[in-house]
Protein backbone atom coordinates (compact mmCIF):
# COMPACT_ATOMS: atom_id res chain seq x y z
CA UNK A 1 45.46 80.52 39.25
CA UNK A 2 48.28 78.64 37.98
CA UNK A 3 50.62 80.08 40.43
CA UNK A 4 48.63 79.07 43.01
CA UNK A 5 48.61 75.33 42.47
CA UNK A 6 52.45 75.21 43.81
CA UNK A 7 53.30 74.77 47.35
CA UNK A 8 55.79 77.23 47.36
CA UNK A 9 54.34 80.13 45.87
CA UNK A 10 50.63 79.76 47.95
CA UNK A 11 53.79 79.09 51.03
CA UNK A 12 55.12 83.15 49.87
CA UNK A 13 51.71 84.77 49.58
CA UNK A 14 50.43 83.25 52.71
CA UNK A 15 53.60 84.94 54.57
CA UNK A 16 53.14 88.11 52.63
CA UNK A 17 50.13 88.47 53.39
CA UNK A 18 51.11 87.93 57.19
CA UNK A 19 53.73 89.90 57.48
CA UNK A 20 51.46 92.96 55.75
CA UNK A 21 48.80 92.17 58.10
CA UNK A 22 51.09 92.87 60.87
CA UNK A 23 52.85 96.30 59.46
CA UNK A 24 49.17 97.42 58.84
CA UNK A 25 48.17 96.54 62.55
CA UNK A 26 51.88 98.28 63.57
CA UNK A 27 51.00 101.79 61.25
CA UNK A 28 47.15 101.63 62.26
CA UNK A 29 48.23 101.96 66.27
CA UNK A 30 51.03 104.17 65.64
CA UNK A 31 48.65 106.76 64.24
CA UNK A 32 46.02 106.12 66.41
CA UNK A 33 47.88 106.69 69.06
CA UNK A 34 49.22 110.00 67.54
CA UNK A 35 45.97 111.39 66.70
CA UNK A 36 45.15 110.82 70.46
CA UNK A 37 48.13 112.79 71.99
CA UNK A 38 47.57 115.72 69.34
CA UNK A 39 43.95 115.68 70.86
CA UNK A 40 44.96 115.60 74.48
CA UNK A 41 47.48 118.51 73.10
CA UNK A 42 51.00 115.73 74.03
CA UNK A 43 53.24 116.41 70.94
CA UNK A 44 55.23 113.29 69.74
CA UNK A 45 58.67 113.50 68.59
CA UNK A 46 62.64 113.25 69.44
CA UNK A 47 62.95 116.73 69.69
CA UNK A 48 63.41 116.62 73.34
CA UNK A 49 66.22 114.64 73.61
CA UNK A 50 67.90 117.83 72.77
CA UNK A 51 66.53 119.91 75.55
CA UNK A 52 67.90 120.23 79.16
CA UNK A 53 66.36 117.73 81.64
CA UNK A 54 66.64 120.69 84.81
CA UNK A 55 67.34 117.73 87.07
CA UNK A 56 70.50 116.33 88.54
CA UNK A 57 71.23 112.69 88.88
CA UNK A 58 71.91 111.35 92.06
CA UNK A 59 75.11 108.78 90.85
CA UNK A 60 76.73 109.29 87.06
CA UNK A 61 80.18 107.83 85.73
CA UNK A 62 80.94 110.69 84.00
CA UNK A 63 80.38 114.25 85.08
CA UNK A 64 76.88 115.76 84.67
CA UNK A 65 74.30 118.96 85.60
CA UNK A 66 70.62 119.84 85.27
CA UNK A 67 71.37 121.37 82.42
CA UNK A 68 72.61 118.22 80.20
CA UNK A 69 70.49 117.31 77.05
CA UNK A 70 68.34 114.11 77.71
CA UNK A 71 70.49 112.03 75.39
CA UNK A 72 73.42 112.94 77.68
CA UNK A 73 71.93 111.74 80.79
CA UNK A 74 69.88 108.64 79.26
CA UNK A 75 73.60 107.55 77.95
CA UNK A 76 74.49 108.22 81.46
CA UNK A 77 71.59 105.87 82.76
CA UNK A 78 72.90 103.05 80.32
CA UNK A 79 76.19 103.40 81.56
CA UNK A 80 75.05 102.97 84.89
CA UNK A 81 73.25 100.14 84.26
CA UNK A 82 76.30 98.55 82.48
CA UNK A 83 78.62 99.67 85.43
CA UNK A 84 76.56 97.90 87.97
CA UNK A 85 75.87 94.79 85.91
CA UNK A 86 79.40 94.34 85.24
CA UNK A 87 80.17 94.36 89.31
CA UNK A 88 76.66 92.39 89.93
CA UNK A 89 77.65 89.73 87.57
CA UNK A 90 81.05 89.61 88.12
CA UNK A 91 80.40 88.82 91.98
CA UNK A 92 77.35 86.81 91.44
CA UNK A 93 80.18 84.51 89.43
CA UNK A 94 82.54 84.38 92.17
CA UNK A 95 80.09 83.62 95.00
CA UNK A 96 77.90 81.18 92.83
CA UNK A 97 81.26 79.13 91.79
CA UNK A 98 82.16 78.64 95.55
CA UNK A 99 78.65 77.63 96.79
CA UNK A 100 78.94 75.03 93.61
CA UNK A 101 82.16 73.79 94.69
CA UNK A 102 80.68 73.43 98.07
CA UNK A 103 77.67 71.75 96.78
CA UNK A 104 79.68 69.29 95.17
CA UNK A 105 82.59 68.68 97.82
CA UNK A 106 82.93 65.67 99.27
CA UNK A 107 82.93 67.65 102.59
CA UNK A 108 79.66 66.92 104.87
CA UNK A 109 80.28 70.50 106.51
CA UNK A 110 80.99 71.88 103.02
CA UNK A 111 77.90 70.45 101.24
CA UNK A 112 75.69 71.63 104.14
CA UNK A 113 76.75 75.30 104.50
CA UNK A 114 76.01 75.67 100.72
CA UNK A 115 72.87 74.11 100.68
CA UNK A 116 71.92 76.36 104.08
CA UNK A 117 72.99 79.21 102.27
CA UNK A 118 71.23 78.51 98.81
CA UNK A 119 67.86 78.10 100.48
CA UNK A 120 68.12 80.99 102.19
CA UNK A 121 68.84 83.27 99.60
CA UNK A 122 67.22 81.61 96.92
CA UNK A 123 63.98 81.79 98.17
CA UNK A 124 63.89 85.38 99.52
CA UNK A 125 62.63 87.40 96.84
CA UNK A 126 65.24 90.07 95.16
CA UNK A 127 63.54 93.25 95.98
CA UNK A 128 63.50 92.44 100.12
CA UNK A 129 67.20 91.43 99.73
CA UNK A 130 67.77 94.98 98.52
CA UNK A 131 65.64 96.97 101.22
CA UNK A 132 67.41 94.71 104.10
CA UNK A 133 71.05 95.42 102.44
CA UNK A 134 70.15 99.10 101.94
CA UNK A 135 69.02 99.61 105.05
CA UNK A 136 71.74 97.63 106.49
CA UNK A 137 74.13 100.22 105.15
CA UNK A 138 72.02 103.19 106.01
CA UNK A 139 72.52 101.91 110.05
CA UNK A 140 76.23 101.93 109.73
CA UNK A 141 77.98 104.54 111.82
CA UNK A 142 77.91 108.53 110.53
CA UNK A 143 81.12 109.85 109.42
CA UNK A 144 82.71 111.20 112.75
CA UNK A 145 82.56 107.78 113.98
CA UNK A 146 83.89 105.73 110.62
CA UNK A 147 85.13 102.63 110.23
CA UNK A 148 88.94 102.48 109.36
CA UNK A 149 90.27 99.86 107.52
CA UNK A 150 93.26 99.54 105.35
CA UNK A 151 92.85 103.25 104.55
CA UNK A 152 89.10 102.75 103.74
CA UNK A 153 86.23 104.58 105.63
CA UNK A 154 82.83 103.24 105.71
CA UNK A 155 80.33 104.96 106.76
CA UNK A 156 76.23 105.77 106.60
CA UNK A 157 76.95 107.90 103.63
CA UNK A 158 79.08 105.10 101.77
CA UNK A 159 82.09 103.21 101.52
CA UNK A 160 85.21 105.74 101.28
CA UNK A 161 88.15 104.40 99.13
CA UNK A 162 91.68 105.95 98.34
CA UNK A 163 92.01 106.74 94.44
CA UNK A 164 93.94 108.41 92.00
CA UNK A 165 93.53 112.14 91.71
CA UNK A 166 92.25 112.16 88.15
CA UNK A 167 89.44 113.30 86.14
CA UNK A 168 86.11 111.24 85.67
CA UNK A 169 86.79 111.19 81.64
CA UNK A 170 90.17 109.36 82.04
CA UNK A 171 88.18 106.98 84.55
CA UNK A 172 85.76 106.03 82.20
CA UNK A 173 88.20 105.66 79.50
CA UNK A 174 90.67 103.22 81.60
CA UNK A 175 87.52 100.91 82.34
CA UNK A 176 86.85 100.81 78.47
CA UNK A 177 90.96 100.77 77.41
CA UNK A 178 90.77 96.91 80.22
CA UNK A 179 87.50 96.42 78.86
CA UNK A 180 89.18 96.15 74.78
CA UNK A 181 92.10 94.27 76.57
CA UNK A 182 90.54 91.18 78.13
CA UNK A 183 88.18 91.06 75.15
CA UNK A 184 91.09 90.78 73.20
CA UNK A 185 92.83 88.36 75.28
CA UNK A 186 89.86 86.35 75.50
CA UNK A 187 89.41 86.05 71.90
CA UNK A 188 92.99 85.56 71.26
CA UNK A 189 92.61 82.48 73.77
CA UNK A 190 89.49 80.88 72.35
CA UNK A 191 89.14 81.73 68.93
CA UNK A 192 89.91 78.90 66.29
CA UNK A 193 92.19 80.42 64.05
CA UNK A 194 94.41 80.93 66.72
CA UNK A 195 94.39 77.43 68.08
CA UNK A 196 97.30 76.40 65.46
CA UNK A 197 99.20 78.78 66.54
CA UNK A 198 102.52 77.39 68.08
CA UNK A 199 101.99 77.67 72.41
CA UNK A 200 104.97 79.97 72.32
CA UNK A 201 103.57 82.46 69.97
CA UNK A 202 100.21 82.85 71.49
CA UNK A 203 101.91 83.46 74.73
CA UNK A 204 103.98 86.00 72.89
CA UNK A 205 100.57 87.83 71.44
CA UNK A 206 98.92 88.09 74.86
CA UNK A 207 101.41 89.50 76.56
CA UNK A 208 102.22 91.90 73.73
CA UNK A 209 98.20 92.72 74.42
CA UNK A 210 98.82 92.89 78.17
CA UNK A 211 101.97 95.52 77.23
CA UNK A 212 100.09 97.72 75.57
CA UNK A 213 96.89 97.95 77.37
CA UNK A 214 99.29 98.71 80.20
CA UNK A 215 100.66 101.46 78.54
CA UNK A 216 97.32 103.19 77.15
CA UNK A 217 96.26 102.68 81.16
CA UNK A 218 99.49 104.78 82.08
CA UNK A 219 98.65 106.85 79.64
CA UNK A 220 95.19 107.80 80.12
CA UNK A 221 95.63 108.34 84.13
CA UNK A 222 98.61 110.83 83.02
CA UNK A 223 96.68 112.85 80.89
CA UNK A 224 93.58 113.08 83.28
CA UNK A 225 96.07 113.68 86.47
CA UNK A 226 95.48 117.36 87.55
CA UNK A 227 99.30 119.15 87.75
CA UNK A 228 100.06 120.58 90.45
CA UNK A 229 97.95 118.09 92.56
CA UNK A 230 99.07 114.75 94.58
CA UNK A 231 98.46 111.67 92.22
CA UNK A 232 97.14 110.12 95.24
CA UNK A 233 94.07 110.58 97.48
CA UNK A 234 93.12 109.30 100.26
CA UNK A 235 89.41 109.64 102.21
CA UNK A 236 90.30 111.62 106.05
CA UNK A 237 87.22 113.39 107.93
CA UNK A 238 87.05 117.14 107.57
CA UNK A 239 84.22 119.15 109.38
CA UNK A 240 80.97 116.85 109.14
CA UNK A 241 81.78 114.95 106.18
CA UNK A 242 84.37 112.85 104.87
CA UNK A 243 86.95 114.30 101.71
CA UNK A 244 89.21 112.82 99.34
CA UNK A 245 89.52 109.47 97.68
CA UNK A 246 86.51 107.62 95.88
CA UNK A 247 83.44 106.97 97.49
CA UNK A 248 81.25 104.34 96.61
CA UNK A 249 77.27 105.14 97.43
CA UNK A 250 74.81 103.08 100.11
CA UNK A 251 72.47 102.78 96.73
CA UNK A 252 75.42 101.54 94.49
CA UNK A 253 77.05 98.95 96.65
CA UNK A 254 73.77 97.68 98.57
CA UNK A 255 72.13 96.84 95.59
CA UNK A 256 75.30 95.18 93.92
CA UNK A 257 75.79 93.12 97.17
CA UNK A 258 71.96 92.20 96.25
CA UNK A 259 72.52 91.05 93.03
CA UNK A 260 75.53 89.11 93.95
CA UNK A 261 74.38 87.02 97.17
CA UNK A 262 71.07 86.27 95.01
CA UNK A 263 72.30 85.57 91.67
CA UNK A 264 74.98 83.40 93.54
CA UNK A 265 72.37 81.07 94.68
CA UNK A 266 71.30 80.43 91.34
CA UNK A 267 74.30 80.12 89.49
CA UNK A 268 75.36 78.27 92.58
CA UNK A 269 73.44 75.56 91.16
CA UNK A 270 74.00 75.92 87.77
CA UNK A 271 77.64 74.90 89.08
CA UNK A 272 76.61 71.79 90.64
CA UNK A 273 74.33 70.70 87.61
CA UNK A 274 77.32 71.12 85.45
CA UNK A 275 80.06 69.28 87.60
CA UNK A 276 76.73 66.21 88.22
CA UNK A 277 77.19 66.44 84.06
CA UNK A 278 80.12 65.08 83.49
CA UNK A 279 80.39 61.25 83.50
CA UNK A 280 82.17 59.55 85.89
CA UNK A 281 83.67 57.42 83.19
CA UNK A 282 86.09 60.69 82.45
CA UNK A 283 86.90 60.88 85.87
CA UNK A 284 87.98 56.76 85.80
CA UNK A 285 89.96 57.13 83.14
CA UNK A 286 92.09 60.66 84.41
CA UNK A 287 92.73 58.20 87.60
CA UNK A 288 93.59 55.63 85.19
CA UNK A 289 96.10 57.68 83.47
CA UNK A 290 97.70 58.36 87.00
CA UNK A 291 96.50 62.07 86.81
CA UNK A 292 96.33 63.74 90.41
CA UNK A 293 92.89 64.89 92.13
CA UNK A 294 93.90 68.39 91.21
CA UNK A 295 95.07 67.83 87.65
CA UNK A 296 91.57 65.52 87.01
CA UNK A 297 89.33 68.61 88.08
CA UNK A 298 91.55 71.31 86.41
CA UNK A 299 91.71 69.46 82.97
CA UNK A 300 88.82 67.09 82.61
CA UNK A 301 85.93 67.88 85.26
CA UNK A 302 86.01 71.95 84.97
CA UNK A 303 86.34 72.22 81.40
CA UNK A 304 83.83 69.58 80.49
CA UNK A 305 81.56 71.43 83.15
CA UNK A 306 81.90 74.74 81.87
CA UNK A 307 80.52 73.35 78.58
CA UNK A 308 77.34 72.21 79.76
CA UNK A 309 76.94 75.47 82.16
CA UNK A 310 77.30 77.90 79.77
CA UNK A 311 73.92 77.54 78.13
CA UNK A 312 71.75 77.72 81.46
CA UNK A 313 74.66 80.64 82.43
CA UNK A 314 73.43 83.07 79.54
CA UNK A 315 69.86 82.97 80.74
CA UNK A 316 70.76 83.65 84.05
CA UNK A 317 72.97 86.55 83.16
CA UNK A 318 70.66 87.52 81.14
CA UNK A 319 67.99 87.98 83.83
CA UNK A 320 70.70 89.33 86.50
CA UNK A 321 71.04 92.40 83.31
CA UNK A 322 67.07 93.15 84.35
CA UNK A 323 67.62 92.97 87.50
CA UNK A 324 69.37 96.14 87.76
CA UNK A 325 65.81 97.78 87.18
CA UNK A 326 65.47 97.24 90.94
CA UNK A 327 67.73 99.85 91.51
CA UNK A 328 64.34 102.62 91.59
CA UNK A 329 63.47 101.43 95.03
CA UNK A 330 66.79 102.46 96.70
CA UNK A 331 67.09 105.34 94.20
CA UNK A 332 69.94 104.60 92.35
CA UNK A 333 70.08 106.07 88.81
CA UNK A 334 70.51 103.30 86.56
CA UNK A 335 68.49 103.08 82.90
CA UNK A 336 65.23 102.58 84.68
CA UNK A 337 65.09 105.04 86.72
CA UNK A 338 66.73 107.36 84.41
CA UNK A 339 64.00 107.28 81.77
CA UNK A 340 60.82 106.93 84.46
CA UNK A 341 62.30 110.44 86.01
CA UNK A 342 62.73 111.61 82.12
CA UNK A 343 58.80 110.73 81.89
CA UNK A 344 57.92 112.64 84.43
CA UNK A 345 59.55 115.77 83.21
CA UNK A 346 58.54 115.69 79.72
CA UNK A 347 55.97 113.45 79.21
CA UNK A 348 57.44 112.08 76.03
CA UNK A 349 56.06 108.17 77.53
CA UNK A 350 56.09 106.65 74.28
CA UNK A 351 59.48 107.77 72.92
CA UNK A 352 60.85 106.93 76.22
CA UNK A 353 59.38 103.78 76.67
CA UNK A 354 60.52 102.94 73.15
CA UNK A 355 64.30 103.94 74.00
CA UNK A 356 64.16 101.66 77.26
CA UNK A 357 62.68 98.56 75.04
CA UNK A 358 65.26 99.29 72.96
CA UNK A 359 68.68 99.74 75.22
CA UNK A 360 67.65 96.57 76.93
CA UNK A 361 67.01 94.39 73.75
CA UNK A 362 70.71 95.67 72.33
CA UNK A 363 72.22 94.94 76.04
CA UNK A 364 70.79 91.62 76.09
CA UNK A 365 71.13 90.53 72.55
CA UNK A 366 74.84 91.46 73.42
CA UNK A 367 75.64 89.70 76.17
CA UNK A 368 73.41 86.56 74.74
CA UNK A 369 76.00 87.16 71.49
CA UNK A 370 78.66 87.06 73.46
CA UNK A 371 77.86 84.33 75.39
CA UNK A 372 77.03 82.26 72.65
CA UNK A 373 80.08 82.59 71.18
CA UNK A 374 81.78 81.21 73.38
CA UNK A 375 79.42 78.54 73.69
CA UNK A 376 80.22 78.15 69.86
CA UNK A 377 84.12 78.05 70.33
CA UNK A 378 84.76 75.73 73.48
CA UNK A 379 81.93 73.26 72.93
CA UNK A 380 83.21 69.77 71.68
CA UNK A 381 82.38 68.78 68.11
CA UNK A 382 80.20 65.06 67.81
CA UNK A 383 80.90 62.46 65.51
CA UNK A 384 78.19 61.55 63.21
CA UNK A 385 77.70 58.43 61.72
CA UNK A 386 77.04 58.11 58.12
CA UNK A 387 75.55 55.63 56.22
């Protein structure tokens, strides 16, 4: 009774007895729900990730066959998703920066083609954006009658792209070798312990960075280059269908285009809320200091607008990430898809559903990580007063 009189210790049982509440709730439907697919004769278990799936997947990074385990082709899924996140986000950047800047411009023609364009696409829901640009591609012309351009075919049955003559392995491995190299070079530019580091010597580190991620690039295509076979190769029309060179699938680049033009629109004004941000007192005094209009936005308006985008930037990121789920309608094979096909097959719904929570919550927790830390290491430091 005595250790109940103190706030604290009544404060430790109370949570105690919370948290067991909850893990007894947790075990309780885990068993349940055991019990019920031994009865409806469902076995549970992770035994199957071990087994062939007998089912091909219709886009993969790396090579793979009906006969790949269903860790193999679940990794594949992931890396999917990740491949066309990367290109969604990357895009959805570029377009949403420009339709800021045009928000923001002291252009009348400016202003009003980004505002035209941000309540167009803004208010169209995702999932019609992707039917219209997936069907859009599916009218193009077949491959007899291909559009050239720049060596580049497009066609109904995707865009057509010279590439090297390598294998998919080495591909995969470059993307990850620039990957570790901008990550680098980002933290080397950033990170606090290397902010009193002399200009000169900084310089010196990145390109020592840039050097050698060269090199492992070099490297990498050498190894996976075929002998014997050009290092070069370059799409031309044989028979029916087009050979050579890379081609990039209706489903991959409709629904990227997708993500891009909507997730533009919304990071388009996240742009213009962080430019409105900054004071026009800093502006004053770069004019004051006889700074030109170019130096003013380069040094004083972008960076302090970066700092107060970044926040509203990870959530939208964050969403774009989900977004990828769309991908089921036009049948690409991203994480989604991937595990609602591996479902199907072996009716394993709860381990599967489980993995899917699971690869989204580490992708997200990521990229919120990452984010944040950035957040962490550009965003200005107050002063406090103290009495």
């Amino acid at each position: 009774m005595a250790l109940l009189q103190h706030q604290k210790s009544r404060n430790a049982l109370l949570q105690i007895l919370y948290v067991g509440v909850l893990l007894a709730l947790v075990v309780t439907a885990a068993l349940t729900a055991r019990h019920n697919l031994q009865a409806q004769g469902i076995l549970s278990g992770w035994n199957f990730l071990w087994k062939s799936t007998g089912w091909d997947m219709t886009f993969s990074l790396l090579p793979t066959s009906s006969s790949d385990p269903y860790w193999w082709v679940l990794l594949m899924g992931v890396l999917n998703t990740l491949f066309l996140g990367i290109i969604g986000l990357t895009f959805a950047t570029l377009v949403g920066g420009l339709v800021g800047l045009a928000r923001v411009s002291d252009n009348k023609a400016a202003r009003l083609l980004g505002t035209i364009y941000l309540e167009i696409f803004r208010n169209i829901p995702l999932i019609v954006q992707v039917f219209f640009w997936y069907a859009l591609a599916n009218r193009l012309p077949s491959p007899r009658q291909a559009i050239e351009a720049g060596g580049a075919l497009l066609s109904n049955r995707g865009i057509y792209l010279p590439g090297l003559n390598i294998a998919g392995w080495s591909v995969a491995a470059g993307f990850l070798t620039l990957a570790l190299g901008l990550t680098l070079l980002l933290w080397l530019a950033l990170a606090r312990r290397f902010r009193r580091v002399p200009p000169v010597l900084r310089r010196r580190r990145g390109l020592a960075v840039m050097l050698v991620t060269l090199v492992t690039l070099a490297a990498i295509f050498f190894l996976g280059h075929t002998p014997g076979t050009p290092l070069l190769t370059l799409p031309e029309l044989k028979g029916l269908n087009i050979r050579g060179g890379y081609r990039i699938q209706p489903e991959v680049y409709a629904l990227a285009f997708a993500i891009a033009i909507y997730g533009g629109a919304y990071i388009g004004e996240i742009v213009r809320g962080g430019f409105i941000a900054v004071g026009t007192g800093q502006t004053e005094a770069a004019k004051a200091l006889g700074l030109s209009e170019w130096q003013s936005f380069t040094r004083i308006r972008l960076p302090l607008a970066i700092r107060a985008m970044l926040p509203i930037l990870t959530n939208q990121y964050v969403w774009l990430i989900k977004a990828t789920t769309l991908g089921i309608v036009v049948g690409f094979a991203d994480f989604f898809m991937v595990v609602a096909s591996a479902i199907t097959h072996s009716g394993q719904t709860l381990e599967l559903i489980g993995i899917l929570m699971a690869g989204f919550l580490i992708i997200n927790f990521s990229l919120a990580a990452v984010m944040n830390r950035i957040n962490r290491a550009i965003a200005l430091k107050g002063h406090q007063n103290r009495s």
